[in-house]
Structures are given as structure tokens and as C-alpha cells.
PDB file of N, CA and C in Angstrom:
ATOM      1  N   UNK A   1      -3.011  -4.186   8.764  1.00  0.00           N
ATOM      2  CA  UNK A   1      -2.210  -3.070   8.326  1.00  0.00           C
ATOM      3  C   UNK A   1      -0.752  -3.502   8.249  1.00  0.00           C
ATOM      4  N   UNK A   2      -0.014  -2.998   7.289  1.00  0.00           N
ATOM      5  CA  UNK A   2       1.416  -3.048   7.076  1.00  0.00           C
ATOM      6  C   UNK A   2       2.177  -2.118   6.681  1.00  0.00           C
ATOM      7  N   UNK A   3       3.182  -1.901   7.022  1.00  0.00           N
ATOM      8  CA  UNK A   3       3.808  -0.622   6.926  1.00  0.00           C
ATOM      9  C   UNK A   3       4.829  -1.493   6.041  1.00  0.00           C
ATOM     10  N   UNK A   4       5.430  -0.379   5.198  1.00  0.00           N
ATOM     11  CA  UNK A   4       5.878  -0.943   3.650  1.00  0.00           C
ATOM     12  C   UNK A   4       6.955   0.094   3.050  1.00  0.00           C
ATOM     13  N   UNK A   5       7.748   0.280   2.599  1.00  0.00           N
ATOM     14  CA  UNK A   5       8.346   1.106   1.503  1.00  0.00           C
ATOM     15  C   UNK A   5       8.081   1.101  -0.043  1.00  0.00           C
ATOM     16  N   UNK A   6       8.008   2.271  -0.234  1.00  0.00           N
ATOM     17  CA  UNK A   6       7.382   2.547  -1.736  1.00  0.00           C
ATOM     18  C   UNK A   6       8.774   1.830  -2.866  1.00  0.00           C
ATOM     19  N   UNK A   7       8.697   0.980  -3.524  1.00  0.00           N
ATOM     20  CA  UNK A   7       9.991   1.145  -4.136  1.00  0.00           C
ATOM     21  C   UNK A   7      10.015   0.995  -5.854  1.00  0.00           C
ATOM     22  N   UNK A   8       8.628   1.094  -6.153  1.00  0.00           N
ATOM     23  CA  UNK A   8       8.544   1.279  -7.570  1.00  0.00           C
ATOM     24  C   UNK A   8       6.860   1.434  -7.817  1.00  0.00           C
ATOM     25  N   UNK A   9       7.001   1.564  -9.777  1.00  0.00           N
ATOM     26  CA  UNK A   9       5.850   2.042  -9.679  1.00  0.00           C
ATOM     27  C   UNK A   9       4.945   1.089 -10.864  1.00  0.00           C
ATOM     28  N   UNK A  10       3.307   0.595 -11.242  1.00  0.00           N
ATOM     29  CA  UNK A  10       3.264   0.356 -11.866  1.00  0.00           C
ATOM     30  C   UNK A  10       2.216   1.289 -13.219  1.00  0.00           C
ATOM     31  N   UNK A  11       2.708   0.962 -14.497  1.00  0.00           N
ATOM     32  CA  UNK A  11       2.387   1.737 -15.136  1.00  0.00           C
ATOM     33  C   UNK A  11       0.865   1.305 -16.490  1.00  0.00           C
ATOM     34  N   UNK A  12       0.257   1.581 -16.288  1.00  0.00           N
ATOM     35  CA  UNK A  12      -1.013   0.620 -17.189  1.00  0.00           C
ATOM     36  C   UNK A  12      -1.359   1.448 -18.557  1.00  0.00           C
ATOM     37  N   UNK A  13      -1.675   0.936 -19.787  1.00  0.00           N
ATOM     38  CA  UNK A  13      -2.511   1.833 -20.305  1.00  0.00           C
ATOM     39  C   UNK A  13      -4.229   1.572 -20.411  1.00  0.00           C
ATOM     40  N   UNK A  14      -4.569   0.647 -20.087  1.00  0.00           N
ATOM     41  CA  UNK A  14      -6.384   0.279 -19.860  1.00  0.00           C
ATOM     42  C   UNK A  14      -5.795  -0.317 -18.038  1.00  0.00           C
ATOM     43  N   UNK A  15      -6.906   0.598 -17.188  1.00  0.00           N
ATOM     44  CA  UNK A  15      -7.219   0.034 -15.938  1.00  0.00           C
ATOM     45  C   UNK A  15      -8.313   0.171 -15.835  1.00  0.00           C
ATOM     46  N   UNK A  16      -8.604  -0.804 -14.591  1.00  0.00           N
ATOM     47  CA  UNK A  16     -10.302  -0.816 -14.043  1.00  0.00           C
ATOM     48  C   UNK A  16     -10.650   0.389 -13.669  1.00  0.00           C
ATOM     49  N   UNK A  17     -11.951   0.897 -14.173  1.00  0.00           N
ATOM     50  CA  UNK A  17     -12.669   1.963 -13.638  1.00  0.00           C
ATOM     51  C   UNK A  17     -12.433   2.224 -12.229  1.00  0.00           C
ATOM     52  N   UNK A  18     -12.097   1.218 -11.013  1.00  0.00           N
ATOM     53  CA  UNK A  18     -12.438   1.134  -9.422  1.00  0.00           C
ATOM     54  C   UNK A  18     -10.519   2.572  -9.201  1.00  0.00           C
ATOM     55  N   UNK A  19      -9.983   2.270 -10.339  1.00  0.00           N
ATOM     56  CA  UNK A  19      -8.593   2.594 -10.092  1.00  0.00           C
ATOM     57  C   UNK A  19      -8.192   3.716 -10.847  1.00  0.00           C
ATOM     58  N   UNK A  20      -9.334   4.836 -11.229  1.00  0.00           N
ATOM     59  CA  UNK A  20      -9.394   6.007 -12.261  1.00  0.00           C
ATOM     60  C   UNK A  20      -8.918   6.989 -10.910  1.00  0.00           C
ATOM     61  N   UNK A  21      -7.974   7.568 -11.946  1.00  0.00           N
ATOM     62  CA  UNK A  21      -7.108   9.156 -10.872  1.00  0.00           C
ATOM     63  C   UNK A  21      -6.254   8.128  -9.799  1.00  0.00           C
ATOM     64  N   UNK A  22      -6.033   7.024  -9.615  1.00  0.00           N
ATOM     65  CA  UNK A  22      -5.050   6.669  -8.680  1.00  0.00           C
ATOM     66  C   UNK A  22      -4.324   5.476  -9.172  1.00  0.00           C
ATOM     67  N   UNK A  23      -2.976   6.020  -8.622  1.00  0.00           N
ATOM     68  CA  UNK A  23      -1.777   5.315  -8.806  1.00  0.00           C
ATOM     69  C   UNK A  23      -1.663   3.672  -8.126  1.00  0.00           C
ATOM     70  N   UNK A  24      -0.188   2.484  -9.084  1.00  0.00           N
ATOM     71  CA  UNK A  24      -0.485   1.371  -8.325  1.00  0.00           C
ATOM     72  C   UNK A  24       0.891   1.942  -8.042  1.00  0.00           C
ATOM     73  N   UNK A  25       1.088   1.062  -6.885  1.00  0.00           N
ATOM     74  CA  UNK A  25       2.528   1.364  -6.581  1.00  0.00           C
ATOM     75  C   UNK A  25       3.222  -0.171  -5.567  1.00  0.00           C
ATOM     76  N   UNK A  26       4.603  -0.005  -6.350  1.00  0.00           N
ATOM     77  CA  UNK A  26       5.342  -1.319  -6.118  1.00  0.00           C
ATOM     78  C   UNK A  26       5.444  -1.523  -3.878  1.00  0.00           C
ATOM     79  N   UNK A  27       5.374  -1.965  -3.211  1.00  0.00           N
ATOM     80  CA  UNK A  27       5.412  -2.067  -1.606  1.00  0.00           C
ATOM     81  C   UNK A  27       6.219  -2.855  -1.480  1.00  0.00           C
ATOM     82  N   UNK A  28       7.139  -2.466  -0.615  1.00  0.00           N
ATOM     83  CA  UNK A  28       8.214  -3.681  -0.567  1.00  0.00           C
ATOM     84  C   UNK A  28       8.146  -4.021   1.927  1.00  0.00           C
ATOM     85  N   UNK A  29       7.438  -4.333   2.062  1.00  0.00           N
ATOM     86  CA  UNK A  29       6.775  -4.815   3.574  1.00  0.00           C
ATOM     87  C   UNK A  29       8.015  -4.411   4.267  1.00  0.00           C
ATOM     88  N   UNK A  30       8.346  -3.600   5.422  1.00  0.00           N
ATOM     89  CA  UNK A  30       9.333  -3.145   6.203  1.00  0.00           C
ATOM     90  C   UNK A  30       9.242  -4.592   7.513  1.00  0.00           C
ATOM     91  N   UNK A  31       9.939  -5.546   7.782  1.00  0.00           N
ATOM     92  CA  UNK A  31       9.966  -6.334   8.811  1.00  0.00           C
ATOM     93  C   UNK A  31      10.796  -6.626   9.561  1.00  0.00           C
ATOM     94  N   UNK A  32      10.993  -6.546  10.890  1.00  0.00           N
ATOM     95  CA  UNK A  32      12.281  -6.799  11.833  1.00  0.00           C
ATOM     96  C   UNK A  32      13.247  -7.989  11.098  1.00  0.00           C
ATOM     97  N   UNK A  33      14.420  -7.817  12.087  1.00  0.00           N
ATOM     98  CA  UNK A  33      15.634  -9.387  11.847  1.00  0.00           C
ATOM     99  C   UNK A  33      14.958 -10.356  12.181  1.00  0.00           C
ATOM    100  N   UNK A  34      14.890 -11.309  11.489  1.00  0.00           N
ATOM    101  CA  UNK A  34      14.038 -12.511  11.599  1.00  0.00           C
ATOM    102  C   UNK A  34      12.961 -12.999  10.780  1.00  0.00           C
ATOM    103  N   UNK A  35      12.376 -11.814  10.831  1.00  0.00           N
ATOM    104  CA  UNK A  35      10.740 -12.438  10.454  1.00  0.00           C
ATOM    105  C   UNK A  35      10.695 -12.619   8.996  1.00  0.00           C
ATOM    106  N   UNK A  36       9.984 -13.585   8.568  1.00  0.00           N
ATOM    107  CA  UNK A  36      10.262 -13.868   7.112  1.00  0.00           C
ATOM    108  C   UNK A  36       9.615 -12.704   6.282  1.00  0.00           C
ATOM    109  N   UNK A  37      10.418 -13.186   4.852  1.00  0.00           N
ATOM    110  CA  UNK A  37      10.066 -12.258   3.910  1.00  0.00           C
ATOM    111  C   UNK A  37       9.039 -12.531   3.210  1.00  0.00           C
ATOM    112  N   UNK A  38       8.054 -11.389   2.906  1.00  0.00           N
ATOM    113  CA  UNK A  38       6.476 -11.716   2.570  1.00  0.00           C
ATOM    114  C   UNK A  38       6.565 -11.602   0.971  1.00  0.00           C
ATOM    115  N   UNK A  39       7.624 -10.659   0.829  1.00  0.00           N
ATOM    116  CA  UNK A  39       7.934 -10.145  -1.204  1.00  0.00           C
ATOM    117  C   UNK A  39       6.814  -8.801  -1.295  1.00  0.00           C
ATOM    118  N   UNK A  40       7.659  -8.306  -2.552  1.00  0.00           N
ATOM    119  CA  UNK A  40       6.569  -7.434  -2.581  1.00  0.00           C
ATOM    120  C   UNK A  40       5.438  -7.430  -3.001  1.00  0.00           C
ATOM    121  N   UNK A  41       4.121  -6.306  -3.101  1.00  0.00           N
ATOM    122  CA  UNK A  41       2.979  -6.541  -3.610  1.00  0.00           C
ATOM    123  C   UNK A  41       2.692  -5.037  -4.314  1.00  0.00           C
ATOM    124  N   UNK A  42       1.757  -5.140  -4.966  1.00  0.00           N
ATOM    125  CA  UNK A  42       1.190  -4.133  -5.759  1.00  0.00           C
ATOM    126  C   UNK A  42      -0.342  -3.470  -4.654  1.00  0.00           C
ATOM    127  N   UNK A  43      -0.133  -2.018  -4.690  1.00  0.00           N
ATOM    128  CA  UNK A  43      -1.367  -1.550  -3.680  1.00  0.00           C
ATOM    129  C   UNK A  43      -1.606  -0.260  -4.502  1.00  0.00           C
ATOM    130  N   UNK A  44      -2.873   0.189  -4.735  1.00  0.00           N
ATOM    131  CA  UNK A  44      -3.865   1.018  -4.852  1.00  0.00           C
ATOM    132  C   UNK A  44      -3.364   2.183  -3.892  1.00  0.00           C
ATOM    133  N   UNK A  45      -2.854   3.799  -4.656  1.00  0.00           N
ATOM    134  CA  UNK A  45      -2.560   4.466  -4.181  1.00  0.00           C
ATOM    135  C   UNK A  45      -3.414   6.043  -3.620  1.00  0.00           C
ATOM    136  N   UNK A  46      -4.011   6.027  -2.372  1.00  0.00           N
ATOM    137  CA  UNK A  46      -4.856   6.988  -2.039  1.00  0.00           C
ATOM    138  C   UNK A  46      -4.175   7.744  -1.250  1.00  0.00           C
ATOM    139  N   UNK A  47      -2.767   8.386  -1.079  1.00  0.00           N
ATOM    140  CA  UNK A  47      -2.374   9.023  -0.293  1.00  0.00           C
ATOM    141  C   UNK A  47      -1.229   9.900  -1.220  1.00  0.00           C
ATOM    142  N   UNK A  48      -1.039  10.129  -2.249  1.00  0.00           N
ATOM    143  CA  UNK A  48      -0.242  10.649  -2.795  1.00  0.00           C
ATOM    144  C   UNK A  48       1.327  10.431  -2.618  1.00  0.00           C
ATOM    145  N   UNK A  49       1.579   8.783  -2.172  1.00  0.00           N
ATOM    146  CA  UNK A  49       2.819   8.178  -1.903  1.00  0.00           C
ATOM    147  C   UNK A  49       3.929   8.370  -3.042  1.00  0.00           C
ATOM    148  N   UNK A  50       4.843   8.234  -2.850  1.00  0.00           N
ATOM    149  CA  UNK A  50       5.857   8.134  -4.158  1.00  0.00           C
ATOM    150  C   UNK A  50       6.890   7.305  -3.638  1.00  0.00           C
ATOM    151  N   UNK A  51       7.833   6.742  -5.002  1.00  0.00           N
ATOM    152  CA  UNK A  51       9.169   5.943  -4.678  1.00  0.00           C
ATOM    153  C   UNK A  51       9.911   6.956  -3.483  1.00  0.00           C
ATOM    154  N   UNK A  52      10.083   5.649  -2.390  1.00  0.00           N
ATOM    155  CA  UNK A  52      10.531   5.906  -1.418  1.00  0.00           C
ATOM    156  C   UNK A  52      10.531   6.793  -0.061  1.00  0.00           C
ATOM    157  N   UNK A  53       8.980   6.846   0.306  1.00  0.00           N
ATOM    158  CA  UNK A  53       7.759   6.988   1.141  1.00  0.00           C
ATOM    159  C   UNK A  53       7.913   5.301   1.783  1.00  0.00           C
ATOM    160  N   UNK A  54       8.024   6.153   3.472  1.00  0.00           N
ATOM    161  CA  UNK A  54       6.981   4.893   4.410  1.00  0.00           C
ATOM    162  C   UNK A  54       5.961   4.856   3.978  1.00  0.00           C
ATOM    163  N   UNK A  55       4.999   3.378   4.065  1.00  0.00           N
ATOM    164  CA  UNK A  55       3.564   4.137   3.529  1.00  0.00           C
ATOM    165  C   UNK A  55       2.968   2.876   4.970  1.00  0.00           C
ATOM    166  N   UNK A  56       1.531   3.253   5.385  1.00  0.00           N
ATOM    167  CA  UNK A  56       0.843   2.542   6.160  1.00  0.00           C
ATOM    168  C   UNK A  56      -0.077   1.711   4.928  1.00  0.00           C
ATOM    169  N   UNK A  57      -0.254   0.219   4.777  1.00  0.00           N
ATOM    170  CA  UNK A  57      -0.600   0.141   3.884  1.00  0.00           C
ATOM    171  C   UNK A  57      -1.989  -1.101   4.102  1.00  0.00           C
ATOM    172  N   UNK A  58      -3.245  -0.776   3.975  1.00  0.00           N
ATOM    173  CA  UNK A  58      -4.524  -1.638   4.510  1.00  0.00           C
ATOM    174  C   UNK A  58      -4.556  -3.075   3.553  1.00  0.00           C
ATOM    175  N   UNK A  59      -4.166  -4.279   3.678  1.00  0.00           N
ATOM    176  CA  UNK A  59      -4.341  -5.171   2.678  1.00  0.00           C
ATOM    177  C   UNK A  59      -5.426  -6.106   3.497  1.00  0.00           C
ATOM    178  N   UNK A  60      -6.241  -5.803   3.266  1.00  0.00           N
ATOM    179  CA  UNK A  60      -7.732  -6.827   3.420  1.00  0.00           C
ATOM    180  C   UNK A  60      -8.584  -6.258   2.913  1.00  0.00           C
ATOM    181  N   UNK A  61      -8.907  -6.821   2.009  1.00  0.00           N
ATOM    182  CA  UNK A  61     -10.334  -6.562   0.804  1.00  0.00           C
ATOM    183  C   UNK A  61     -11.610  -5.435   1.214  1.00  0.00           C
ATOM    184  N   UNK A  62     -12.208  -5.771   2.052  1.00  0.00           N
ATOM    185  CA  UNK A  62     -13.298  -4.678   2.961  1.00  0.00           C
ATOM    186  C   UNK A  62     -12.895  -3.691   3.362  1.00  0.00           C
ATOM    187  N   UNK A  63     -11.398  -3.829   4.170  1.00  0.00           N
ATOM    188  CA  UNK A  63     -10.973  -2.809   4.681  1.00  0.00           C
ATOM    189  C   UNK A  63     -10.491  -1.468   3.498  1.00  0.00           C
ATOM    190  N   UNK A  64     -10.133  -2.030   2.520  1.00  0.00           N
ATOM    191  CA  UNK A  64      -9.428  -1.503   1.328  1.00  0.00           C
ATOM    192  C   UNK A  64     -10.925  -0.779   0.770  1.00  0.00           C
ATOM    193  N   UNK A  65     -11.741  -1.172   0.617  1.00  0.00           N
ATOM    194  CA  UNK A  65     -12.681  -0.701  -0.033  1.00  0.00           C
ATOM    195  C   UNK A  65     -13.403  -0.061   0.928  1.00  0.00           C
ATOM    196  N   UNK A  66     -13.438   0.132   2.195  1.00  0.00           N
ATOM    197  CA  UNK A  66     -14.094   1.187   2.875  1.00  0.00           C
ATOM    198  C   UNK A  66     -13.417   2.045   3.266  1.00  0.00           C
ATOM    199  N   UNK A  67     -11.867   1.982   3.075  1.00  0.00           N
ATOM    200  CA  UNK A  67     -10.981   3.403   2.684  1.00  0.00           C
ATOM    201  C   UNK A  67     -11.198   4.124   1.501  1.00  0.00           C
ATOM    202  N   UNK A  68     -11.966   3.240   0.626  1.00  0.00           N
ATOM    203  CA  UNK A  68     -11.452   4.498  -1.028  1.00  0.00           C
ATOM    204  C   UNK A  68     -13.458   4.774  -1.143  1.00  0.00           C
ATOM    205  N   UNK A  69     -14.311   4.162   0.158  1.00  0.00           N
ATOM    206  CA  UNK A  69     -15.211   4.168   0.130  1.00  0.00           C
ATOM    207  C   UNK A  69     -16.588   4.192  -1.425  1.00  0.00           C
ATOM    208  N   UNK A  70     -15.856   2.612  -1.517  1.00  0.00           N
ATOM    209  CA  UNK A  70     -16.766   1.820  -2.706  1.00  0.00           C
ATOM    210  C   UNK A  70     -17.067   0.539  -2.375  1.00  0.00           C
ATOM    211  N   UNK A  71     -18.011  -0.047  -1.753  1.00  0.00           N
ATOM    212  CA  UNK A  71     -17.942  -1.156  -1.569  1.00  0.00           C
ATOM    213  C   UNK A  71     -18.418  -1.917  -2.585  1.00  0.00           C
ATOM    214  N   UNK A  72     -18.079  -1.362  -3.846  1.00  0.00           N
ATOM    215  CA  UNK A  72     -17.947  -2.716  -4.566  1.00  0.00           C
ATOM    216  C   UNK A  72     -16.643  -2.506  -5.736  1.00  0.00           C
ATOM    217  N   UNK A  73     -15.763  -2.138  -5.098  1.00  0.00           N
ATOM    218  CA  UNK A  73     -14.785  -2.092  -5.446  1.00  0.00           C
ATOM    219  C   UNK A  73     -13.810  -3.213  -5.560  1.00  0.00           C
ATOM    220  N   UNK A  74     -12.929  -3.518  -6.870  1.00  0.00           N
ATOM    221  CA  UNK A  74     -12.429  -4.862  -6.747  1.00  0.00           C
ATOM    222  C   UNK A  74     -10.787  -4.456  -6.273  1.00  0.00           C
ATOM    223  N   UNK A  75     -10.585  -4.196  -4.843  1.00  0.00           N
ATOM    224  CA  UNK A  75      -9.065  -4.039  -4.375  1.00  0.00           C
ATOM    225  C   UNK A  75      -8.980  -4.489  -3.575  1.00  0.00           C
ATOM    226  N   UNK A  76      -7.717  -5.042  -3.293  1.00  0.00           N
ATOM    227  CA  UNK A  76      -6.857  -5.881  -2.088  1.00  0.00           C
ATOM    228  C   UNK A  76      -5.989  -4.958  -1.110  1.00  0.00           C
ATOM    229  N   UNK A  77      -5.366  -4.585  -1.817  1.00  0.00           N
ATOM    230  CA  UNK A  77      -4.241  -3.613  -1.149  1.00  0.00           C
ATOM    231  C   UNK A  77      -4.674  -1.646  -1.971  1.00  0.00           C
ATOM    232  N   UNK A  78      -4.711  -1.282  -0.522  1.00  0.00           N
ATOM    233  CA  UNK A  78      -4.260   0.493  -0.462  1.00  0.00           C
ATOM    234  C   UNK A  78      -3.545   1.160   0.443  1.00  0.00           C
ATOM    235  N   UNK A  79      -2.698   1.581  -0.136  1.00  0.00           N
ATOM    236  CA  UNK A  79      -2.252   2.961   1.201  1.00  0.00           C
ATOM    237  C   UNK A  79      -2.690   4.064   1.447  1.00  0.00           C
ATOM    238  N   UNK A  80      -3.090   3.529   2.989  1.00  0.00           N
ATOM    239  CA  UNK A  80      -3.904   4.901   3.832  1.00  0.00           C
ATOM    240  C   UNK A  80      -3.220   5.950   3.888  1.00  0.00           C
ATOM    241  N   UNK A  81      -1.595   6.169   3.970  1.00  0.00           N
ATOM    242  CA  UNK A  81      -1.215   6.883   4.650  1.00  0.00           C
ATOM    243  C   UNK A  81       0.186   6.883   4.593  1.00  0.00           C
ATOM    244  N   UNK A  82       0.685   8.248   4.919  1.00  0.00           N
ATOM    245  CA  UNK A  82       2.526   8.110   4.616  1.00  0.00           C
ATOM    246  C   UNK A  82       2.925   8.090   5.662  1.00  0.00           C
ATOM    247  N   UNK A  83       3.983   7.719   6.050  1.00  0.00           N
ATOM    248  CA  UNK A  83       4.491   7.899   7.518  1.00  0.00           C
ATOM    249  C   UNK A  83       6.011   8.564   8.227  1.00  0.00           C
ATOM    250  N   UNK A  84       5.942   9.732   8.526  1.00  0.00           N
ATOM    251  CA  UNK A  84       6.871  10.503   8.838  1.00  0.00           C
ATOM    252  C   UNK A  84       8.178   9.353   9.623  1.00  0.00           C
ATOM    253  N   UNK A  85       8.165   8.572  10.415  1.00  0.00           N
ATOM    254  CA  UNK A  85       9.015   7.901  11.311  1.00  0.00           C
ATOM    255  C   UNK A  85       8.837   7.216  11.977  1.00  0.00           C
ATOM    256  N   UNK A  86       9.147   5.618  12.201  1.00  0.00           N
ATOM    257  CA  UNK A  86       9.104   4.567  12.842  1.00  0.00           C
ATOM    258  C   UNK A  86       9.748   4.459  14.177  1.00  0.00           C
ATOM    259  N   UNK A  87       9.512   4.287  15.176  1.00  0.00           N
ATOM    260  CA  UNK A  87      10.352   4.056  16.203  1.00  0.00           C
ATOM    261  C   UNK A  87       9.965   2.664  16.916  1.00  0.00           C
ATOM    262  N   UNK A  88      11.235   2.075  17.201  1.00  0.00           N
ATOM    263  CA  UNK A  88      10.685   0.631  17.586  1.00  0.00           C
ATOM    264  C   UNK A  88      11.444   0.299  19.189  1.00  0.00           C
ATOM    265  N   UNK A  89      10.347  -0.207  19.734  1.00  0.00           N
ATOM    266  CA  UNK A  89      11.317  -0.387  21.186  1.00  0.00           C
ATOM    267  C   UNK A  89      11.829  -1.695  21.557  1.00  0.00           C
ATOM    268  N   UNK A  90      12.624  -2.297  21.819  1.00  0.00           N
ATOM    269  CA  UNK A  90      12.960  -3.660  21.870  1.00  0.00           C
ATOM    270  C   UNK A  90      13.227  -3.942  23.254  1.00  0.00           C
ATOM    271  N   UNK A  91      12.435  -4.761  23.998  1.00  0.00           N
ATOM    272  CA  UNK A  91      12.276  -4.605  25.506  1.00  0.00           C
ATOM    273  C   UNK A  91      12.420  -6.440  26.064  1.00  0.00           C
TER     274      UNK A  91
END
């Protein structure tokens, strides 16, 4: 799982059947000072996210497809979920 910011969107006119009624949307990975930068990625939208939404976002193949519950679905990345607020403790 990765928690991500929404920060754009992509727009198709022929997509795969696996991706009918849902949005792709641009993820840009939220990561502490330090940790390297991963770039963004494109994820399969099941939560009704929009530009500039936290989003919780599942990128492993199985996992992705037993969220939108198709297992033979061809996706990498989806977001489960939006997320009201992060709090981080540094100890």
C-alpha cells in the first residue's frame, strides 16, 4: 500500500473493458525527507478520488484485482480509498 496525492488525470478514448465506468488517475507517492523519489504512476480509480485527494493506493497486481474483484483483470495500481489526514510521529 501507498499513500499518494492525486495530481492529475488521464484521459482515453478506447480503454480496456477491465477499466469501463472507472477513472485513471495521475499519483504522485507522498514520502518523508529523505527517502527517495519513486515518480509518479498511473492507478485505476475505485474510490471516486479527484485532483488533489490523499488517496490509499494498492499497487500489487492480485491485490489490485481482488479490490475491483476480477481476478482476471489486467491492473497494477488502484485506489482503495481517500484519506481524510495523515499524522506522523517521529520518535
Amino acid at each position: 500500500m501507498i499513500i499518494g496525492k492525486v495530481v492529475g488525470t488521464v484521459v482515453t478514448t478506447i480503454s480496456h473493458a477491465h477499466f469501463k465506468n472507472r477513472g485513471l488517475l495521475v499519483v504522485q507517492p507522498l514520502t518523508l525527507a529523505g527517502q527517495g523519489d519513486e515518480g509518479d504512476f498511473i492507478a485505476l480509480d475505485n474510490s471516486q478520488a479527484g485532483i488533489g485527494d490523499t488517496v490509499l493506493v494498492n499497487r500489487e497486481g492480485n491485490g489490485a484485482r481482488q479490490a475491483l474483484n476480477n481476478p482476471e483483470g489486467c491492473v497494477i495500481s488502484v485506489i482503495v480509498g481517500i484519506i481524510d489526514s495523515v499524522s506522523i510521529e517521529v520518535t
